[in-house]
N, C-alpha and C. Protein backbone atom coordinates (compact mmCIF):
# COMPACT_ATOMS: atom_id res chain seq x y z
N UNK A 1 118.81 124.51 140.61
CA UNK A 1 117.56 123.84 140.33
C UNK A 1 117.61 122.40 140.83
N UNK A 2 118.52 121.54 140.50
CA UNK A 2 118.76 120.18 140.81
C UNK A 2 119.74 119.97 141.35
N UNK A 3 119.86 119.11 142.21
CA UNK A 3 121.19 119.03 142.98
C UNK A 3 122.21 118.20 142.52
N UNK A 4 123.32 117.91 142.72
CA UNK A 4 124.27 117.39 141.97
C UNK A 4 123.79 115.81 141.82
N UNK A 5 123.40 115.71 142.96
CA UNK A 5 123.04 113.91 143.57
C UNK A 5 121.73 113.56 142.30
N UNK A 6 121.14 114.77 142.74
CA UNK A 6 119.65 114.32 142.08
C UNK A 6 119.98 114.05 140.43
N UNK A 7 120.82 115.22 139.74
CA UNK A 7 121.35 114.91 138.01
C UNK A 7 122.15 113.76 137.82
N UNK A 8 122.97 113.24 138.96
CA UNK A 8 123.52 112.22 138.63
C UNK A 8 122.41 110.67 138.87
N UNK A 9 121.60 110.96 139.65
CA UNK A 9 120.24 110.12 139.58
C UNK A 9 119.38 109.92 138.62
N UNK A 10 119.08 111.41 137.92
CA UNK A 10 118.31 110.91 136.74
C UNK A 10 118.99 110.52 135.36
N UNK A 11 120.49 110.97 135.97
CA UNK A 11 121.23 110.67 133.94
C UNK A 11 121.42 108.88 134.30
N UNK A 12 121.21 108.14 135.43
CA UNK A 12 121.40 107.19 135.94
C UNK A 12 120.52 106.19 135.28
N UNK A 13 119.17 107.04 135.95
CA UNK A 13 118.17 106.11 134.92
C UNK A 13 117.75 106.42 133.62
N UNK A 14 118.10 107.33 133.46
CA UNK A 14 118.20 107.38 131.51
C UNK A 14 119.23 106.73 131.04
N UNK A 15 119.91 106.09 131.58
CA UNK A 15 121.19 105.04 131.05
C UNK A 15 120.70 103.79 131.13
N UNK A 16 120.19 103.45 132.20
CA UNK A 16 119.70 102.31 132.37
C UNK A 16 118.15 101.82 131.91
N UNK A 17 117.65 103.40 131.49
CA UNK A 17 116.41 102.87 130.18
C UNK A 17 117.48 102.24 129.27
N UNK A 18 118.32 103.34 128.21
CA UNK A 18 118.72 102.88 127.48
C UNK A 18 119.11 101.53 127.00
N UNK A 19 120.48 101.14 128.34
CA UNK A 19 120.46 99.83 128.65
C UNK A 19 119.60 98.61 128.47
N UNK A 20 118.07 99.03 129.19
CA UNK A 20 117.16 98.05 129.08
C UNK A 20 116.44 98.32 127.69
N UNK A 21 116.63 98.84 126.99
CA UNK A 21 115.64 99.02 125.93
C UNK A 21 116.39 98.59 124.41
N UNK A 22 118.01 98.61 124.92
CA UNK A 22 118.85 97.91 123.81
C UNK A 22 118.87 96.53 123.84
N UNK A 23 118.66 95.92 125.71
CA UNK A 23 118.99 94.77 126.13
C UNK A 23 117.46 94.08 125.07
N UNK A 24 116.19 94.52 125.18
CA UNK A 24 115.03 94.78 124.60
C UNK A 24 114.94 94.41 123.03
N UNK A 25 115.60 95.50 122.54
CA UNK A 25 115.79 95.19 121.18
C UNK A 25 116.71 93.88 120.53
N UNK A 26 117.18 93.63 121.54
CA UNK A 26 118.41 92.76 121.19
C UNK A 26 117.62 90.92 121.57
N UNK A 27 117.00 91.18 122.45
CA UNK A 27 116.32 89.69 122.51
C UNK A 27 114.98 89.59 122.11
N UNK A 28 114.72 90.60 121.39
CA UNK A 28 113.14 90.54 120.68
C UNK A 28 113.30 90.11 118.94
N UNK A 29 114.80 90.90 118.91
CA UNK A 29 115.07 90.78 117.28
C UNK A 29 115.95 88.99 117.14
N UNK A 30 116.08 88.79 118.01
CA UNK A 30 116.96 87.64 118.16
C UNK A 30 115.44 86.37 117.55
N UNK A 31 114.26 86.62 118.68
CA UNK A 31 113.21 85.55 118.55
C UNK A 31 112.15 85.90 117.29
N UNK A 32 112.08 86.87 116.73
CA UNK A 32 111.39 87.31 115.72
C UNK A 32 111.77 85.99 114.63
N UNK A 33 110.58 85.37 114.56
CA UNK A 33 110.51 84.06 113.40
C UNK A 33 110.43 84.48 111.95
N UNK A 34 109.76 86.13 111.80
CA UNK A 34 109.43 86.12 110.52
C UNK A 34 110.96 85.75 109.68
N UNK A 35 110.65 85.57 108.18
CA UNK A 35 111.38 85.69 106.99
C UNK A 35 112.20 86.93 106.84
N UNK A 36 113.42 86.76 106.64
CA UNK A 36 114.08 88.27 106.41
C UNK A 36 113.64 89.18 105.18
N UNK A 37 112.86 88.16 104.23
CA UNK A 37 112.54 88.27 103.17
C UNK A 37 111.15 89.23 103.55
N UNK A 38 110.43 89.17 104.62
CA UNK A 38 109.18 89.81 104.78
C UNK A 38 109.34 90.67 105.55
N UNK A 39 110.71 91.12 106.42
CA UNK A 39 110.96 92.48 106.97
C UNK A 39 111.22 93.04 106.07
N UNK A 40 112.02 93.28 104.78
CA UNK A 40 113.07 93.76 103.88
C UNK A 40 111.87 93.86 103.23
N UNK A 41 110.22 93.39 102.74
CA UNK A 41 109.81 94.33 102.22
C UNK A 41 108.32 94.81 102.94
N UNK A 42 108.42 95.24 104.02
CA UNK A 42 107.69 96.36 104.71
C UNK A 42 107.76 97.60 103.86
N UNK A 43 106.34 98.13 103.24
CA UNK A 43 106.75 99.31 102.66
C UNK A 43 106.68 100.69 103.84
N UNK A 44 106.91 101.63 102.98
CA UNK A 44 107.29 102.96 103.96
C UNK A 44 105.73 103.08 104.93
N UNK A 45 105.10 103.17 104.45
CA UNK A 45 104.02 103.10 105.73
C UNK A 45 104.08 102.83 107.13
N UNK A 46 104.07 101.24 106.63
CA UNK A 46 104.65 100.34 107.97
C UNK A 46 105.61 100.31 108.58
N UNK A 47 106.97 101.02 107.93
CA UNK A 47 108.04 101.13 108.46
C UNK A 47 108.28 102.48 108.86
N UNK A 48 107.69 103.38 108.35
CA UNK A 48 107.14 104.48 109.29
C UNK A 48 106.62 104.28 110.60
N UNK A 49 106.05 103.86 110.63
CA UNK A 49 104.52 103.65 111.76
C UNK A 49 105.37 102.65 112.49
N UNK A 50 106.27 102.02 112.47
CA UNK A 50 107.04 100.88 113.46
C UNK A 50 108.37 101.95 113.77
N UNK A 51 108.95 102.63 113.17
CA UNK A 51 109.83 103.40 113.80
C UNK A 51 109.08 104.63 114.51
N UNK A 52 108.28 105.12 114.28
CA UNK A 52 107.23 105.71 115.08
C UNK A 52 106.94 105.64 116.42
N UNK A 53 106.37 104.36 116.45
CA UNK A 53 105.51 103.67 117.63
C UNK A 53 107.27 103.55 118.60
N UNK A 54 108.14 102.89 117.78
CA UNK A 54 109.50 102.38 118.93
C UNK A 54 109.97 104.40 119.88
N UNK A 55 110.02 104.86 118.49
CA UNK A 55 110.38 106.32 119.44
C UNK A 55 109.83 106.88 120.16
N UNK A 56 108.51 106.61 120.08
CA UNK A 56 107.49 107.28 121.25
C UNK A 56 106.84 106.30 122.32
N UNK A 57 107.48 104.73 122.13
CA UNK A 57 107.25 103.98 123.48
C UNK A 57 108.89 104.49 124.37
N UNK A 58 109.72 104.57 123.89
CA UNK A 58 111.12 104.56 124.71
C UNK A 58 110.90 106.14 125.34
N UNK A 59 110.24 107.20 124.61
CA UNK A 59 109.92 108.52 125.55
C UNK A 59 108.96 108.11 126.37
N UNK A 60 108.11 107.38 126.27
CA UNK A 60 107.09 107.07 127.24
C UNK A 60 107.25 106.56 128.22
N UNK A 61 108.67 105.62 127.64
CA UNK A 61 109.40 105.00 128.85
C UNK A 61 110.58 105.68 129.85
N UNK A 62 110.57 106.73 129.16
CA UNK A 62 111.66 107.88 129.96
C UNK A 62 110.71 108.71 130.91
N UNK A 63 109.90 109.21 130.43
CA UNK A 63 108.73 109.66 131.39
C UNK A 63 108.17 109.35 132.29
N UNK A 64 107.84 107.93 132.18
CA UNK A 64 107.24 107.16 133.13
C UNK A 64 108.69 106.93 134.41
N UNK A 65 109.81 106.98 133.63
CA UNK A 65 110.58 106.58 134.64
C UNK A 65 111.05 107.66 135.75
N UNK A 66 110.57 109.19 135.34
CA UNK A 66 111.07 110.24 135.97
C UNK A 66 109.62 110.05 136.89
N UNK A 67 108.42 109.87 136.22
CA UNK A 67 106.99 110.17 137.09
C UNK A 67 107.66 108.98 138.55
N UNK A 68 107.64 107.96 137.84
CA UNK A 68 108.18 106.77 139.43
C UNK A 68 109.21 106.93 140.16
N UNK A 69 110.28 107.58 139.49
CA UNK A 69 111.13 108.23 140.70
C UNK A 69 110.93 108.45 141.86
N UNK A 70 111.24 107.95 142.60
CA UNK A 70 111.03 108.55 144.14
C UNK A 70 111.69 109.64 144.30
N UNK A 71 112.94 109.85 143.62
CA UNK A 71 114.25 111.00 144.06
C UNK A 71 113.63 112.42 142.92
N UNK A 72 112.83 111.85 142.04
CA UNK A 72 112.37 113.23 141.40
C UNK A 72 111.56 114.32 142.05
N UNK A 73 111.84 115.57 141.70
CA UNK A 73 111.37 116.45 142.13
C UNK A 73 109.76 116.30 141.65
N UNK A 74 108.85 117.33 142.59
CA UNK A 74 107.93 117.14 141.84
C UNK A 74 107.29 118.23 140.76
N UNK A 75 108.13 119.17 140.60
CA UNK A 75 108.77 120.16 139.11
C UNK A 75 108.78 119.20 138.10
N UNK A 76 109.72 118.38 138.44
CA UNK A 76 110.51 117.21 137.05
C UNK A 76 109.16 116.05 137.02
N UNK A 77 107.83 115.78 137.77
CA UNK A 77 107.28 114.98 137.84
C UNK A 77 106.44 115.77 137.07
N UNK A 78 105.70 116.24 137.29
CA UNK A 78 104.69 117.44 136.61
C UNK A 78 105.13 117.47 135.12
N UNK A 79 106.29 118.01 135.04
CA UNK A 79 107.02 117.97 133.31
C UNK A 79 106.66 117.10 132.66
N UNK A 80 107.10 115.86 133.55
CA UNK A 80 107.07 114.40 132.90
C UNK A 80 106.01 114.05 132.46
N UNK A 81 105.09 114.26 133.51
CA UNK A 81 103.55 113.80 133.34
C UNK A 81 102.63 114.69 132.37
N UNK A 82 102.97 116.13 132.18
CA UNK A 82 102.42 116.80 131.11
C UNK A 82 103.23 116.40 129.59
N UNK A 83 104.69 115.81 129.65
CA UNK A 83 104.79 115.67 128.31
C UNK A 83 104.41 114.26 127.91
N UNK A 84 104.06 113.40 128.81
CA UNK A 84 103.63 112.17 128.52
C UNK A 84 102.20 112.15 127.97
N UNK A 85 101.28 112.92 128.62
CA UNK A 85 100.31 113.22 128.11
C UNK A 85 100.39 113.76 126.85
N UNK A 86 100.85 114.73 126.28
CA UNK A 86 101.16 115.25 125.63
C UNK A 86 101.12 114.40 124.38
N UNK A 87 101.91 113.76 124.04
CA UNK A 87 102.52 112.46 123.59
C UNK A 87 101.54 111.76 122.89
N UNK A 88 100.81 111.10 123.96
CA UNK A 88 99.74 110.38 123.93
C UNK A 88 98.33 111.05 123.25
N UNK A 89 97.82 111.89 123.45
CA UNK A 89 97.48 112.83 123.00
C UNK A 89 97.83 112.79 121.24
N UNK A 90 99.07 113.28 121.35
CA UNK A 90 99.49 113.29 119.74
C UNK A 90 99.11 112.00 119.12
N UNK A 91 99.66 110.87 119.70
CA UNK A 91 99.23 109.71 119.25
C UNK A 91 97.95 109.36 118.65
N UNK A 92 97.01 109.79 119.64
CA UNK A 92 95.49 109.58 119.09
C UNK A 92 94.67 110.41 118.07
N UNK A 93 95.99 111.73 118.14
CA UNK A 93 95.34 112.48 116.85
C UNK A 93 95.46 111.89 115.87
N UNK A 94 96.62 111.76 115.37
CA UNK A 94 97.65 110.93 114.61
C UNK A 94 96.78 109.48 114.13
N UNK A 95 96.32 108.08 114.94
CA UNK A 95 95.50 107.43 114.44
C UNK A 95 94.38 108.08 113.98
N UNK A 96 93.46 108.81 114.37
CA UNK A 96 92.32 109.13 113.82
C UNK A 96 92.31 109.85 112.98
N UNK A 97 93.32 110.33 112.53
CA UNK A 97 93.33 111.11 111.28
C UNK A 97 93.69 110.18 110.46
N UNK A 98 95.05 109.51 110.20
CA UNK A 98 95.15 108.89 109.48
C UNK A 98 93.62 107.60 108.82
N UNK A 99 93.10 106.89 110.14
CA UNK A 99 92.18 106.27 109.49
C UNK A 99 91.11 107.20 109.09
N UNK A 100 90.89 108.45 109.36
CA UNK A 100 89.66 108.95 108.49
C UNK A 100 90.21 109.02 107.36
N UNK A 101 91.40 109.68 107.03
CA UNK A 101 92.07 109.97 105.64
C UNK A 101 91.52 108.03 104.66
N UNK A 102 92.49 107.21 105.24
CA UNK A 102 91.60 106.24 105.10
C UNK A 102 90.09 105.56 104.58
N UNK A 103 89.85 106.03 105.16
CA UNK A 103 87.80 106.35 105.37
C UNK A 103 87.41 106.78 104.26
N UNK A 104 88.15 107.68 103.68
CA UNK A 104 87.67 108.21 102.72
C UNK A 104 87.87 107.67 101.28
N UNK A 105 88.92 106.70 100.99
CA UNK A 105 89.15 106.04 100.28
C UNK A 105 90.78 105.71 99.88
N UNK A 106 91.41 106.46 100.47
CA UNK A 106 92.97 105.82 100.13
C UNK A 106 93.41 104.67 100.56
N UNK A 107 94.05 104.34 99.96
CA UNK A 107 95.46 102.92 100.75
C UNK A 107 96.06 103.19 101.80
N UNK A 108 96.61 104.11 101.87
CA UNK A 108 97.28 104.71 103.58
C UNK A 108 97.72 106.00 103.49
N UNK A 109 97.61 106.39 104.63
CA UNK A 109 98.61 107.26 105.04
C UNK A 109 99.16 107.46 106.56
N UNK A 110 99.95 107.91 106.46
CA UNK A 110 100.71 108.60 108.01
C UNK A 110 101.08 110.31 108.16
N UNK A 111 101.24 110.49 109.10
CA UNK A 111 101.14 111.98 109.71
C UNK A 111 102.69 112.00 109.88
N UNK A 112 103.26 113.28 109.70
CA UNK A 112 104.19 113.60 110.14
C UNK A 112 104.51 114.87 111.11
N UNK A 113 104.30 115.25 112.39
CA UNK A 113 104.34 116.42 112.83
C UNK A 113 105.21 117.42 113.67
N UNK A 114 104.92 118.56 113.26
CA UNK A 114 106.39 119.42 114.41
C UNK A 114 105.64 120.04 114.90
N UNK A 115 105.92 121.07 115.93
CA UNK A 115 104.83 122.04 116.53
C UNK A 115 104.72 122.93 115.90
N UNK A 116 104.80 123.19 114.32
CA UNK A 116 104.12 124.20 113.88
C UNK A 116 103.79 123.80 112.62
N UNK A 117 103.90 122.78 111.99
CA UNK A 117 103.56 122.28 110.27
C UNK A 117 102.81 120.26 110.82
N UNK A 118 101.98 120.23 110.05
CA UNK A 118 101.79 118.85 109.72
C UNK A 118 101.69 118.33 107.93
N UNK A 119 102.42 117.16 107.86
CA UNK A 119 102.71 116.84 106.86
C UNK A 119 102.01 115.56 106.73
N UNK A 120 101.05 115.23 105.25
CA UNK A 120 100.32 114.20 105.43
C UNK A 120 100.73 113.41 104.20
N UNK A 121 101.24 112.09 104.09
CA UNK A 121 101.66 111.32 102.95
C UNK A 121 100.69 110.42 102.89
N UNK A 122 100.36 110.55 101.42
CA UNK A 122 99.22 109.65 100.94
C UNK A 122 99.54 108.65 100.15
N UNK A 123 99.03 107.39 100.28
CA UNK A 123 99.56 106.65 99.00
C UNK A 123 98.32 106.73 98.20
N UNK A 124 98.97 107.71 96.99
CA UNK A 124 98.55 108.21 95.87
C UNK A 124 99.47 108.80 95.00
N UNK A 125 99.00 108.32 93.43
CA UNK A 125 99.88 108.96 92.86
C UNK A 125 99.54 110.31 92.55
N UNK A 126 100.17 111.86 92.27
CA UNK A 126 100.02 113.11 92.38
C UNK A 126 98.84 113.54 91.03
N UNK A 127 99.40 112.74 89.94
CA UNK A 127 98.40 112.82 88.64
C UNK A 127 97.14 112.57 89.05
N UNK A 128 96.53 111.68 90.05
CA UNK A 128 95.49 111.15 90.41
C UNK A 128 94.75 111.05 91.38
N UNK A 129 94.88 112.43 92.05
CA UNK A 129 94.62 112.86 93.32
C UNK A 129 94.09 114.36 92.64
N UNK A 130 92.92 114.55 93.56
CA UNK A 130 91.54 115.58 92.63
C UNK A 130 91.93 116.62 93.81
N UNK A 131 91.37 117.78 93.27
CA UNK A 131 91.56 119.09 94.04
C UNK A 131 90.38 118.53 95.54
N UNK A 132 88.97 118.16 95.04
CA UNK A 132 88.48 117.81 96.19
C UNK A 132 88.76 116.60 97.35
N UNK A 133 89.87 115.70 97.31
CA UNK A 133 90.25 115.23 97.42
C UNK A 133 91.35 115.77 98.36
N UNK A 134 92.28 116.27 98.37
CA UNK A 134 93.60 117.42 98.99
C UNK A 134 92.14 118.44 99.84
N UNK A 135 91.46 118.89 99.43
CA UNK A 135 90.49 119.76 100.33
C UNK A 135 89.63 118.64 101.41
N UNK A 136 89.57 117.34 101.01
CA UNK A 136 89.01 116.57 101.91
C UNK A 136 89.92 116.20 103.02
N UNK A 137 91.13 115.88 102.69
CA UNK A 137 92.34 115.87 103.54
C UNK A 137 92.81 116.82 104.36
N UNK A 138 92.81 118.21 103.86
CA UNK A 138 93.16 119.23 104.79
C UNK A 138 92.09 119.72 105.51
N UNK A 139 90.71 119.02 105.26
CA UNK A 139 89.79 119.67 106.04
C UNK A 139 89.77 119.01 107.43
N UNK A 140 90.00 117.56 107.17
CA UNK A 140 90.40 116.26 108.65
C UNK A 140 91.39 116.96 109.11
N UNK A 141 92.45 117.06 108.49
CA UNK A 141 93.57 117.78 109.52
C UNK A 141 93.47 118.64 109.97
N UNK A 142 92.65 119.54 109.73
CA UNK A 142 92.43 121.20 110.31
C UNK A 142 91.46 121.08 111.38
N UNK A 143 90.24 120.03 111.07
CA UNK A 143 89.21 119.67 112.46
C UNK A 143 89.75 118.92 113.56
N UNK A 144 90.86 118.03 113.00
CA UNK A 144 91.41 117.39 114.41
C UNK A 144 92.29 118.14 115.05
N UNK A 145 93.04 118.76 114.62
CA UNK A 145 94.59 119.28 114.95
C UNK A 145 94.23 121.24 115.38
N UNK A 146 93.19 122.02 114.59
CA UNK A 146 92.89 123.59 114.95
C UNK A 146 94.15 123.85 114.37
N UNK A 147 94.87 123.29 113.29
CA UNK A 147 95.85 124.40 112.70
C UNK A 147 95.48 124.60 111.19
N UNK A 148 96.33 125.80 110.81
CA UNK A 148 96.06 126.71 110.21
C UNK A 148 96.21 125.92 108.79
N UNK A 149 95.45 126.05 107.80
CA UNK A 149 95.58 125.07 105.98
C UNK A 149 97.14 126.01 105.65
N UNK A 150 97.42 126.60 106.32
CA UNK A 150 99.12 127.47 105.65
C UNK A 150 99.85 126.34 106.37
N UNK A 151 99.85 125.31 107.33
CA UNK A 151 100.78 124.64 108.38
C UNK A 151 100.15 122.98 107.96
N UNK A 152 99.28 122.91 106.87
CA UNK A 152 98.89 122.04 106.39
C UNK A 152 99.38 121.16 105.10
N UNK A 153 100.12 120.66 104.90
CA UNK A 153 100.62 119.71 103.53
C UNK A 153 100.47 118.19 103.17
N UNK A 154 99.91 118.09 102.30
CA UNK A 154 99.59 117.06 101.50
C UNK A 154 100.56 116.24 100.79
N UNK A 155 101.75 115.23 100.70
CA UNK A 155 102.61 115.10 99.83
C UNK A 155 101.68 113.69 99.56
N UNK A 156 102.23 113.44 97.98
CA UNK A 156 101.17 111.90 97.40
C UNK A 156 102.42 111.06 97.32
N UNK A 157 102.88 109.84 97.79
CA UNK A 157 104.04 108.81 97.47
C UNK A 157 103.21 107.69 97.30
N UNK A 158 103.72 107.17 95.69
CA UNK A 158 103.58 105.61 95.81
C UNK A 158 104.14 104.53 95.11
């Protein structure tokens, strides 16, 4: 499928994302002014949604780096470019659900998804969360996403 030259080309620049994306982390966290006191209390939301966003910019950035390849095949370009889309895609489900969930009256939530279950955390407590309420939630997730209320879950944290 790939030639020896070409695998040792792309594990090349997946090293040298890495490289640049530690070099990245390392002089961004260095200039960050905030208070340690105001990272340390980010609640799970936000610190969801920031480890989130970092894992799916560094795939975005692996993708993009196979699409610009010159030495990539254009098999491995196609891949790239359908899972980048892909991605992105998820992304925008992912905001718009969450802010409708939102919309409707909660404090937050975030999505959690695999390719066959989505998991939706609400900040709510479980005592205080109404049957129509969980049916208002799984009904957003089922209109954005076309999956099934069996691949649908509601968990309440707060």
């Amino acid at each position: 499928m790939f030639s020896k030259r070409k695998k040792i080309i792309i594990l090349s620049v997946m090293v040298a994302l890495l490289v640049v994306t530690g070099y990245l982390n390392i002089a961004l966290n260095n200039n960050v002014s905030q208070p340690v006191s105001t990272i340390a209390n980010l609640n799970f939301y936000e610190s969801y949604r920031a480890d989130r966003e970092t894992s799916r910019e560094s795939a975005i950035l692996y993708y993009e780096g196979i699409i610009n390849d010159s030495t990539s095949s254009q098999e491995a370009k196609d891949m790239a470019e359908a899972s980048r889309q892909e991605l992105i895609d998820a992304l925008e489900k992912e905001l718009i659900i969450e802010g409708l969930i939102r919309g409707i009256g909660f404090e937050d939530a975030v999505l959690t998804t695999t390719s066959d279950n989505i998991n939706v955390i609400v900040k709510a407590k479980a005592e205080e969360i109404t049957e129509a309420q969980l049916a208002q939630i799984s009904t957003i997730v089922q209109e954005q996403t076309q999956k099934s209320l069996d691949n649908i879950r509601v968990i309440c944290s707060d």
